[in-house]
PDB file of N, CA and C in Angstrom:
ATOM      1  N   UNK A   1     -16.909  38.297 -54.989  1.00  0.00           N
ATOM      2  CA  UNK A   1     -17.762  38.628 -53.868  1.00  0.00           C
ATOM      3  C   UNK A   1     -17.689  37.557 -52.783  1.00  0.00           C
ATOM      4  N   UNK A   2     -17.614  36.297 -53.262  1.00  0.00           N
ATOM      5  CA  UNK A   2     -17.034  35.326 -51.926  1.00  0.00           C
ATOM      6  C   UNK A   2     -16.373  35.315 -51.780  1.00  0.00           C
ATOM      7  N   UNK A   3     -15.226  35.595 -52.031  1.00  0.00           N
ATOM      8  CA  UNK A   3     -14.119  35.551 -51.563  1.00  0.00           C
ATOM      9  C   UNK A   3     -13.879  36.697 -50.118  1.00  0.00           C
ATOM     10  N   UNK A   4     -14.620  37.479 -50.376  1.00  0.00           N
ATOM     11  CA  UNK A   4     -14.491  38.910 -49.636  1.00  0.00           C
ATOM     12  C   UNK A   4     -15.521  38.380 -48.037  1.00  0.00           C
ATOM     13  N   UNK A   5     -16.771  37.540 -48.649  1.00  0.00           N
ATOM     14  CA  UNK A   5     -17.459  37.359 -47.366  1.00  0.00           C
ATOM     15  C   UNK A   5     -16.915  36.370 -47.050  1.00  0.00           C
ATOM     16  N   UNK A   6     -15.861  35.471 -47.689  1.00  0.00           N
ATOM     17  CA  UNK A   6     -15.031  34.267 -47.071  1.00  0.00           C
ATOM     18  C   UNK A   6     -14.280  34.946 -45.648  1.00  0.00           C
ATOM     19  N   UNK A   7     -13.451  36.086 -46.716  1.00  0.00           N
ATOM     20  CA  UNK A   7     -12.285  36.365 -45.795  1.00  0.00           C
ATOM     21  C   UNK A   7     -12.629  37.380 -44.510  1.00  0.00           C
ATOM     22  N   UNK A   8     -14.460  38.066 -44.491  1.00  0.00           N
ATOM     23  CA  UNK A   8     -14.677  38.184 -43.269  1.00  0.00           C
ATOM     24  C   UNK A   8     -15.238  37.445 -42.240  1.00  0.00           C
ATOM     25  N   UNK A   9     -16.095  36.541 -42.822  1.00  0.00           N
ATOM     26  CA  UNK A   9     -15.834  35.776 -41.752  1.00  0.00           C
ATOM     27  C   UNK A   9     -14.641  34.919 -41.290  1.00  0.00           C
ATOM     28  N   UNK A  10     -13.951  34.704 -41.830  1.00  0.00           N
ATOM     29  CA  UNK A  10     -12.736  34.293 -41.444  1.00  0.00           C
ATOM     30  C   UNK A  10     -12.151  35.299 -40.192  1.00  0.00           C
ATOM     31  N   UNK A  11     -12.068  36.310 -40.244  1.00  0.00           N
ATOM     32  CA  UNK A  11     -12.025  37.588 -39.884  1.00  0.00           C
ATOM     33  C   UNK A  11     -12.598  37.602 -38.414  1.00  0.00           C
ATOM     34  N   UNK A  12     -13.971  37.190 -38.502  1.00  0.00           N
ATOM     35  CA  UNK A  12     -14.874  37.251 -37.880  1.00  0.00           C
ATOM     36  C   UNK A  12     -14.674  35.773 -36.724  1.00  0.00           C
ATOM     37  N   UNK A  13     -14.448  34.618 -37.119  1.00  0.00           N
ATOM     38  CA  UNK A  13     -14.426  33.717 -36.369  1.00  0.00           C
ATOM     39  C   UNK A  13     -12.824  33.883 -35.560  1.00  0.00           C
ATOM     40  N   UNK A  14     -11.571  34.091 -35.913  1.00  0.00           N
ATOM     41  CA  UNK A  14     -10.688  34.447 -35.783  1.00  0.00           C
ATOM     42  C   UNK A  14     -10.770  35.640 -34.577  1.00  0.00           C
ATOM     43  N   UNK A  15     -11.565  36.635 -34.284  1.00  0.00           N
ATOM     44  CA  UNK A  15     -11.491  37.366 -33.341  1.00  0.00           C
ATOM     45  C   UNK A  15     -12.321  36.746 -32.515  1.00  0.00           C
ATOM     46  N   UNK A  16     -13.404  36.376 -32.534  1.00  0.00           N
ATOM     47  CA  UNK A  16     -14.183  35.497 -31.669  1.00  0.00           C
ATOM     48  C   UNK A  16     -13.623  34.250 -30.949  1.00  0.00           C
ATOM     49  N   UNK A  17     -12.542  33.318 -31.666  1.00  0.00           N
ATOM     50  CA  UNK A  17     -11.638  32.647 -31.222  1.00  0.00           C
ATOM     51  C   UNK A  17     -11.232  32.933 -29.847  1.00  0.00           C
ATOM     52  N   UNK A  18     -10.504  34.095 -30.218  1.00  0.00           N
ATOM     53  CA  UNK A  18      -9.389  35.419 -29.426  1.00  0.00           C
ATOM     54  C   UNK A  18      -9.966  35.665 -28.340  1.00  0.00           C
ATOM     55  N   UNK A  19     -11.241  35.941 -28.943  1.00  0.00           N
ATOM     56  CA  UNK A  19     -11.811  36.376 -27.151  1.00  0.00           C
ATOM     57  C   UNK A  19     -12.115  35.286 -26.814  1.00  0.00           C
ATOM     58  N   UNK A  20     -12.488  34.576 -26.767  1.00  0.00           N
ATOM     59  CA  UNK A  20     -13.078  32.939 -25.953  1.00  0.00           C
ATOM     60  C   UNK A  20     -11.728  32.860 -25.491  1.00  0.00           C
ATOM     61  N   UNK A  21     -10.567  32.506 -25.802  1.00  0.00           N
ATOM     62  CA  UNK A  21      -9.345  32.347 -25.187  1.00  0.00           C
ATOM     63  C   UNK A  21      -8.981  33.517 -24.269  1.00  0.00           C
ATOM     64  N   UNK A  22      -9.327  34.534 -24.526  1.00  0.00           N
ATOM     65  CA  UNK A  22      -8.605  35.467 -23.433  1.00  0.00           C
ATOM     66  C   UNK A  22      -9.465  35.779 -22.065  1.00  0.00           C
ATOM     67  N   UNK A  23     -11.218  35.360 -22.378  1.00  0.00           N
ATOM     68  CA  UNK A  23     -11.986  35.178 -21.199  1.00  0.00           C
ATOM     69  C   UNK A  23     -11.334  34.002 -20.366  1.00  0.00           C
ATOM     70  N   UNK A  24     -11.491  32.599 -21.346  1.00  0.00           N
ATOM     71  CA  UNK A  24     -11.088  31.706 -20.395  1.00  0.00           C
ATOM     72  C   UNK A  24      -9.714  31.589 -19.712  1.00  0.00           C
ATOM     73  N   UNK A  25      -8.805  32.620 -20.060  1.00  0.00           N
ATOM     74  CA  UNK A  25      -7.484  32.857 -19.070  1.00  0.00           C
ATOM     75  C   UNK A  25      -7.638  33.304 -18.052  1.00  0.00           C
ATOM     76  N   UNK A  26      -9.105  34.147 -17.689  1.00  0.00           N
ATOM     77  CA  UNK A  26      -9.234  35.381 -16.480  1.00  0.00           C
ATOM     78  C   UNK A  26      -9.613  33.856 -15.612  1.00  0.00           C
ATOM     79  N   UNK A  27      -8.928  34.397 -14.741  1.00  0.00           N
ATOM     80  CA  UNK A  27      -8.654  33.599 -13.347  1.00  0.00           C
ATOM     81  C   UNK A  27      -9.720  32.952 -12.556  1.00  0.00           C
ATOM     82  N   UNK A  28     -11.197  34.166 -12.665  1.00  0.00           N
ATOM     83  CA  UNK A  28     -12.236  33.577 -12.277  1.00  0.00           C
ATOM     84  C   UNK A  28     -13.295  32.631 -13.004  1.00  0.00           C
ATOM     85  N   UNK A  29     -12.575  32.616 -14.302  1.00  0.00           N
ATOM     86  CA  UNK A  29     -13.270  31.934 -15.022  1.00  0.00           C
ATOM     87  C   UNK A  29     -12.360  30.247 -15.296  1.00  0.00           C
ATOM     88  N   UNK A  30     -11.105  30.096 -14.982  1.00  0.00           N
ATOM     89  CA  UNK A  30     -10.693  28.867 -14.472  1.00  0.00           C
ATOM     90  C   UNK A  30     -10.762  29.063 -13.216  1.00  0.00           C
ATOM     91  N   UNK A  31     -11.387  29.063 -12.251  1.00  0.00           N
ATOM     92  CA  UNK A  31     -11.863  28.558 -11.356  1.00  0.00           C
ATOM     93  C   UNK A  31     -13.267  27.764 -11.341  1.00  0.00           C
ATOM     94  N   UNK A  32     -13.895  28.868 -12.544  1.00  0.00           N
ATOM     95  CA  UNK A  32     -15.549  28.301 -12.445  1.00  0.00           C
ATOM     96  C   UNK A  32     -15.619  27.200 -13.477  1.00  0.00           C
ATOM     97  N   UNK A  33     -14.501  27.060 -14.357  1.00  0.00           N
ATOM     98  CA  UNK A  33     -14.434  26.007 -15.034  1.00  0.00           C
ATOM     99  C   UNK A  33     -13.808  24.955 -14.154  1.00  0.00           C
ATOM    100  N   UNK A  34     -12.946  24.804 -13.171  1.00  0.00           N
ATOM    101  CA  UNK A  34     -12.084  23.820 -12.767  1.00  0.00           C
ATOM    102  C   UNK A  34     -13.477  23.481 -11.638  1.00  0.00           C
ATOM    103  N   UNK A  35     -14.485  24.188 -11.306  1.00  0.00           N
ATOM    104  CA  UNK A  35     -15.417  23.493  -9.493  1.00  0.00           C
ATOM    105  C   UNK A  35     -16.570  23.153 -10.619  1.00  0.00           C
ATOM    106  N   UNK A  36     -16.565  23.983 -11.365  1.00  0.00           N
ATOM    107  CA  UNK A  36     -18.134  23.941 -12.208  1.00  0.00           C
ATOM    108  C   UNK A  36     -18.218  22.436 -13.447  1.00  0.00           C
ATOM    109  N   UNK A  37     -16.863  22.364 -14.005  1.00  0.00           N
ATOM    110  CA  UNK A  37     -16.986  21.622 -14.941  1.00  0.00           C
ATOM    111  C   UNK A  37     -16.291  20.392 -14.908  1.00  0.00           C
ATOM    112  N   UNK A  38     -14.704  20.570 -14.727  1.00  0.00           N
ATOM    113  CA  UNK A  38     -13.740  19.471 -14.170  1.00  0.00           C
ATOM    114  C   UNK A  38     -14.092  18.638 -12.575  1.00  0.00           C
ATOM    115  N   UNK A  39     -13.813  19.399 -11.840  1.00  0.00           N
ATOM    116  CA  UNK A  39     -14.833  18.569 -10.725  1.00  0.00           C
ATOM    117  C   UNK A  39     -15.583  17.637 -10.643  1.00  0.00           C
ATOM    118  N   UNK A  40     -16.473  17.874 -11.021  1.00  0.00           N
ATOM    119  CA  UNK A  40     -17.621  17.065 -11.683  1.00  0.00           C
ATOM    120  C   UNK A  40     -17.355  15.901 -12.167  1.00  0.00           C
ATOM    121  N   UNK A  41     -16.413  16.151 -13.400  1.00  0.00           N
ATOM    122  CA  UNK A  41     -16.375  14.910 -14.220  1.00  0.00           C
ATOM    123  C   UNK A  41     -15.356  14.042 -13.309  1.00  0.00           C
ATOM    124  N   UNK A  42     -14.104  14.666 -12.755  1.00  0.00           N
ATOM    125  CA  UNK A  42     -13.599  13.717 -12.685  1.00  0.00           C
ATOM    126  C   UNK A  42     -13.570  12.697 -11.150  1.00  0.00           C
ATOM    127  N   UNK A  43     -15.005  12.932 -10.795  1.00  0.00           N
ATOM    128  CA  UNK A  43     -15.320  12.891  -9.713  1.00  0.00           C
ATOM    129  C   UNK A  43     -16.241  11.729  -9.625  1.00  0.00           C
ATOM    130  N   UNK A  44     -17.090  12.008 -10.713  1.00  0.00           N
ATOM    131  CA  UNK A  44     -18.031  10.810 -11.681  1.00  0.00           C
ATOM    132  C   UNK A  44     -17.025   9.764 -12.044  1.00  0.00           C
ATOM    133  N   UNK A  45     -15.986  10.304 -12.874  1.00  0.00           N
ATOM    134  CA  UNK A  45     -14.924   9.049 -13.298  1.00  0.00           C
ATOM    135  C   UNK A  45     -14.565   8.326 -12.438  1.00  0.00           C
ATOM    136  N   UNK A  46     -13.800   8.766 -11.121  1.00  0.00           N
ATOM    137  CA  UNK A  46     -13.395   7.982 -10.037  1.00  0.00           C
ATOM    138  C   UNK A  46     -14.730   7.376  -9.462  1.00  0.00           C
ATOM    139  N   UNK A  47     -15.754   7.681  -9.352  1.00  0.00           N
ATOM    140  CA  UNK A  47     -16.674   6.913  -8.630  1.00  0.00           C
ATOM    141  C   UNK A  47     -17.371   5.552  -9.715  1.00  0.00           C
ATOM    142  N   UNK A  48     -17.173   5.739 -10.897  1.00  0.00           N
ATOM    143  CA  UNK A  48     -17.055   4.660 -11.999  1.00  0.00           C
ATOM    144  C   UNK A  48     -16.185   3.930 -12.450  1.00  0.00           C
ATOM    145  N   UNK A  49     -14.904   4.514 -12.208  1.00  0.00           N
ATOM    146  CA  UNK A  49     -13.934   3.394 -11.920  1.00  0.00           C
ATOM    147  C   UNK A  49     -13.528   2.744 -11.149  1.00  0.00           C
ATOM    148  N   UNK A  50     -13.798   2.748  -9.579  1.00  0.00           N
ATOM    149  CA  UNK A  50     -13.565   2.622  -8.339  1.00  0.00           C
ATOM    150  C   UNK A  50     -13.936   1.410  -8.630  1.00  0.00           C
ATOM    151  N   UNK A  51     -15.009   0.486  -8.437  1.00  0.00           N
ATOM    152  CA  UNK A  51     -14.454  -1.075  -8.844  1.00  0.00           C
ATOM    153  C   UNK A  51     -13.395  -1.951  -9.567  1.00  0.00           C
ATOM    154  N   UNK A  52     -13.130  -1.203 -10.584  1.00  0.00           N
ATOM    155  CA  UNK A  52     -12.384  -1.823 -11.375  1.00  0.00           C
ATOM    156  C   UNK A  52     -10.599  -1.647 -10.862  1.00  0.00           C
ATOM    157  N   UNK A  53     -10.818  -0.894  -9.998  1.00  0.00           N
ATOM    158  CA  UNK A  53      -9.321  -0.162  -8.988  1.00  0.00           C
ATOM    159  C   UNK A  53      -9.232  -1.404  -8.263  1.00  0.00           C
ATOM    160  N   UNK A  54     -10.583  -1.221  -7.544  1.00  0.00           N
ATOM    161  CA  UNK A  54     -10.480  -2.632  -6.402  1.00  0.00           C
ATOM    162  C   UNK A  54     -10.064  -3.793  -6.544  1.00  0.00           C
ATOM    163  N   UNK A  55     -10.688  -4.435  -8.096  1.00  0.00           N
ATOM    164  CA  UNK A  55     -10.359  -5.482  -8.442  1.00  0.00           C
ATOM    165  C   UNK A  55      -9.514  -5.721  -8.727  1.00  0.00           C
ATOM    166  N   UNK A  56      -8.577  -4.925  -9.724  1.00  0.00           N
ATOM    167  CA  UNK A  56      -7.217  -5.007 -10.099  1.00  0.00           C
ATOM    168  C   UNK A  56      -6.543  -4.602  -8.699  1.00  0.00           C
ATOM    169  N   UNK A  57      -6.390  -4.526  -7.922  1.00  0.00           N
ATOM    170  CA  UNK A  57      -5.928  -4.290  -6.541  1.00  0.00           C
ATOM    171  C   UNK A  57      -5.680  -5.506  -5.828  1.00  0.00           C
ATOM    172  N   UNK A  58      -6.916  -5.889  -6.026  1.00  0.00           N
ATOM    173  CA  UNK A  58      -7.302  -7.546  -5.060  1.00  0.00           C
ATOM    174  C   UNK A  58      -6.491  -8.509  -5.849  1.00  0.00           C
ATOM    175  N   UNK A  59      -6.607  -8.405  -7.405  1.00  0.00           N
ATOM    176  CA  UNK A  59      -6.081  -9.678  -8.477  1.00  0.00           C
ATOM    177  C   UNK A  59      -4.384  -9.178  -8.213  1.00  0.00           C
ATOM    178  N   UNK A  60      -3.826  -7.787  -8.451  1.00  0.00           N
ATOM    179  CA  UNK A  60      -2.562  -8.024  -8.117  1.00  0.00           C
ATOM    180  C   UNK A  60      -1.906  -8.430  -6.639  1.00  0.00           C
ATOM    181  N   UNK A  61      -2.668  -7.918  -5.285  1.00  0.00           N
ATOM    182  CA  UNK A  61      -2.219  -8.559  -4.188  1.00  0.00           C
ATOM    183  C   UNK A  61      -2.000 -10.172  -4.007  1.00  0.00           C
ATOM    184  N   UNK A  62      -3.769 -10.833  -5.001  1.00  0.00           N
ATOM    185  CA  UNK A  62      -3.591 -12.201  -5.119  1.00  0.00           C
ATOM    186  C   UNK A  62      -2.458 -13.165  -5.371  1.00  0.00           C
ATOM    187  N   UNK A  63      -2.026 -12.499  -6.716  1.00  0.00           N
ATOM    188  CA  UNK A  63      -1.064 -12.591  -7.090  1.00  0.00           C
ATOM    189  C   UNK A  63       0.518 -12.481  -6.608  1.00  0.00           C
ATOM    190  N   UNK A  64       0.528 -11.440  -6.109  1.00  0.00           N
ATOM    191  CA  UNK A  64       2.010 -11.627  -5.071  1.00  0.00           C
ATOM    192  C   UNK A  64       1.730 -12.398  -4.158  1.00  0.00           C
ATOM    193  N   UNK A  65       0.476 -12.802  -3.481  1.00  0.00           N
ATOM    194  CA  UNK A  65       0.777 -13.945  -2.442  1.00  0.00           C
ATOM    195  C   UNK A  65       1.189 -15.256  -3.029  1.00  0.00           C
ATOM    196  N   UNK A  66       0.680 -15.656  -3.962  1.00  0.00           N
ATOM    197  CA  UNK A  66       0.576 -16.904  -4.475  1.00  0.00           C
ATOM    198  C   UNK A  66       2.116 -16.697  -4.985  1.00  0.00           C
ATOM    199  N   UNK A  67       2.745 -16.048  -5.988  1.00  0.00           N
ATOM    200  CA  UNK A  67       4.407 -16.064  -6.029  1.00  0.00           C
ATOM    201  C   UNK A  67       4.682 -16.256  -4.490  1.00  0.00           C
ATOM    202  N   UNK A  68       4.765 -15.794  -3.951  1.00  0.00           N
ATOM    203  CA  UNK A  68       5.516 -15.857  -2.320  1.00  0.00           C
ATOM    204  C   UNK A  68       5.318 -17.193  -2.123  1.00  0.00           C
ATOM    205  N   UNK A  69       3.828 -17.515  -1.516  1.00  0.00           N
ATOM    206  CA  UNK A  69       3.779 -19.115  -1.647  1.00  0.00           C
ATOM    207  C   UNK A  69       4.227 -20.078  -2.177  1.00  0.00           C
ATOM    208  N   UNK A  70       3.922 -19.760  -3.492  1.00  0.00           N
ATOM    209  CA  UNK A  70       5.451 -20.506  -4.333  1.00  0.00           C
ATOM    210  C   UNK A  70       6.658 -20.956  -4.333  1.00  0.00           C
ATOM    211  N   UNK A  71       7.108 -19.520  -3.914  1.00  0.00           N
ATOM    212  CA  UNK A  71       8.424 -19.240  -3.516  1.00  0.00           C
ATOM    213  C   UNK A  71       8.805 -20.505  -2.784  1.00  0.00           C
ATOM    214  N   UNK A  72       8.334 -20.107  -1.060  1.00  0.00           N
ATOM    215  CA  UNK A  72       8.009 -20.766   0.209  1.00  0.00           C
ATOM    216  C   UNK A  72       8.267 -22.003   0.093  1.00  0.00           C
ATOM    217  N   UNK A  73       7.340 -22.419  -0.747  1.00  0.00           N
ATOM    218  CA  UNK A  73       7.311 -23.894  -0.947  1.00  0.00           C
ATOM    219  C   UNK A  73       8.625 -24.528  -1.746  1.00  0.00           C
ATOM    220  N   UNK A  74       8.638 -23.939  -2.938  1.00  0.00           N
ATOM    221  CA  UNK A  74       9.724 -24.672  -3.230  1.00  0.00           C
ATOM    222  C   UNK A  74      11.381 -24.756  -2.461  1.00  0.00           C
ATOM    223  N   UNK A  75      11.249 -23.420  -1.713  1.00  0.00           N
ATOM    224  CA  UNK A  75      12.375 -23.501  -1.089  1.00  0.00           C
ATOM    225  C   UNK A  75      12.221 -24.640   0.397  1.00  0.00           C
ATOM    226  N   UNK A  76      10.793 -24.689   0.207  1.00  0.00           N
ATOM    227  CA  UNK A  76      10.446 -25.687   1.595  1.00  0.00           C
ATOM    228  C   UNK A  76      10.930 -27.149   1.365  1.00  0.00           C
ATOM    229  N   UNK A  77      10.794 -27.450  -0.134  1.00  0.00           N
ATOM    230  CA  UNK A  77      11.119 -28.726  -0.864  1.00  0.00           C
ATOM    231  C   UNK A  77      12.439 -28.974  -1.500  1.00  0.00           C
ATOM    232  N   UNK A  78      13.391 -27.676  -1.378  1.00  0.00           N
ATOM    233  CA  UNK A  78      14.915 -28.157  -1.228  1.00  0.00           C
ATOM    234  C   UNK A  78      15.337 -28.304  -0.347  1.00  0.00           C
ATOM    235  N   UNK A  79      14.874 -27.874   0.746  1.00  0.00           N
ATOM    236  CA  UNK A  79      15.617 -28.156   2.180  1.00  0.00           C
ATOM    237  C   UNK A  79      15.278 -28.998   3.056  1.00  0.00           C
ATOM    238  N   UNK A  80      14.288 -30.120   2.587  1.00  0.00           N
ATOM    239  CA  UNK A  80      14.209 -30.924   2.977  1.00  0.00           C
ATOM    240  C   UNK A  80      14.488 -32.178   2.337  1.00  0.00           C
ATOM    241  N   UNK A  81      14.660 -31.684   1.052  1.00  0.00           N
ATOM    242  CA  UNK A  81      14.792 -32.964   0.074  1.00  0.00           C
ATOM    243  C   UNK A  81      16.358 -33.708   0.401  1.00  0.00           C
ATOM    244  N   UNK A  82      17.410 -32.717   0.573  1.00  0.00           N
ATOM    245  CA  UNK A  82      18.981 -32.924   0.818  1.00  0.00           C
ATOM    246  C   UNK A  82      18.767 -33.085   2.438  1.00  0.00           C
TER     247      UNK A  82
END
């Protein structure tokens, strides 16, 4: 006897699956998922990561100046050294 109400609900979740997937293919329903749900988040994300953009932005520009400077200099200190 369980085995039988195993294998309908099995049955049962399996078509329910099916349809959840074949609603969320209809076109208007990725749309209302992509403004309604995605949007959202990844909109929140960028506005919570947006410092950490900046900073790593600022620390790598830092950084190529100071190589350049580097650079600069040492080539400033062979050509004057000879």
């Amino acid at each position: 006897m369980i085995t039988i109400i195993n294998m309908s609900f099995n049955n049962v979740v399996t078509k329910l699956i099916d349809s959840i997937i074949e609603e969320i293919r209809k076109e208007e329903n990725i749309c209302k998922i992509k403004e309604d749900i995605l949007k959202p988040i990844v909109e929140q994300l960028f506005y919570l990561m947006y410092p950490y953009f900046a900073g790593i932005s600022l620390i790598f520009i830092i950084v190529i100046l100071v190589i350049f400077v580097i650079l600069f200099l040492n080539i400033k200190i062979c050509y004057y050294k000879n």
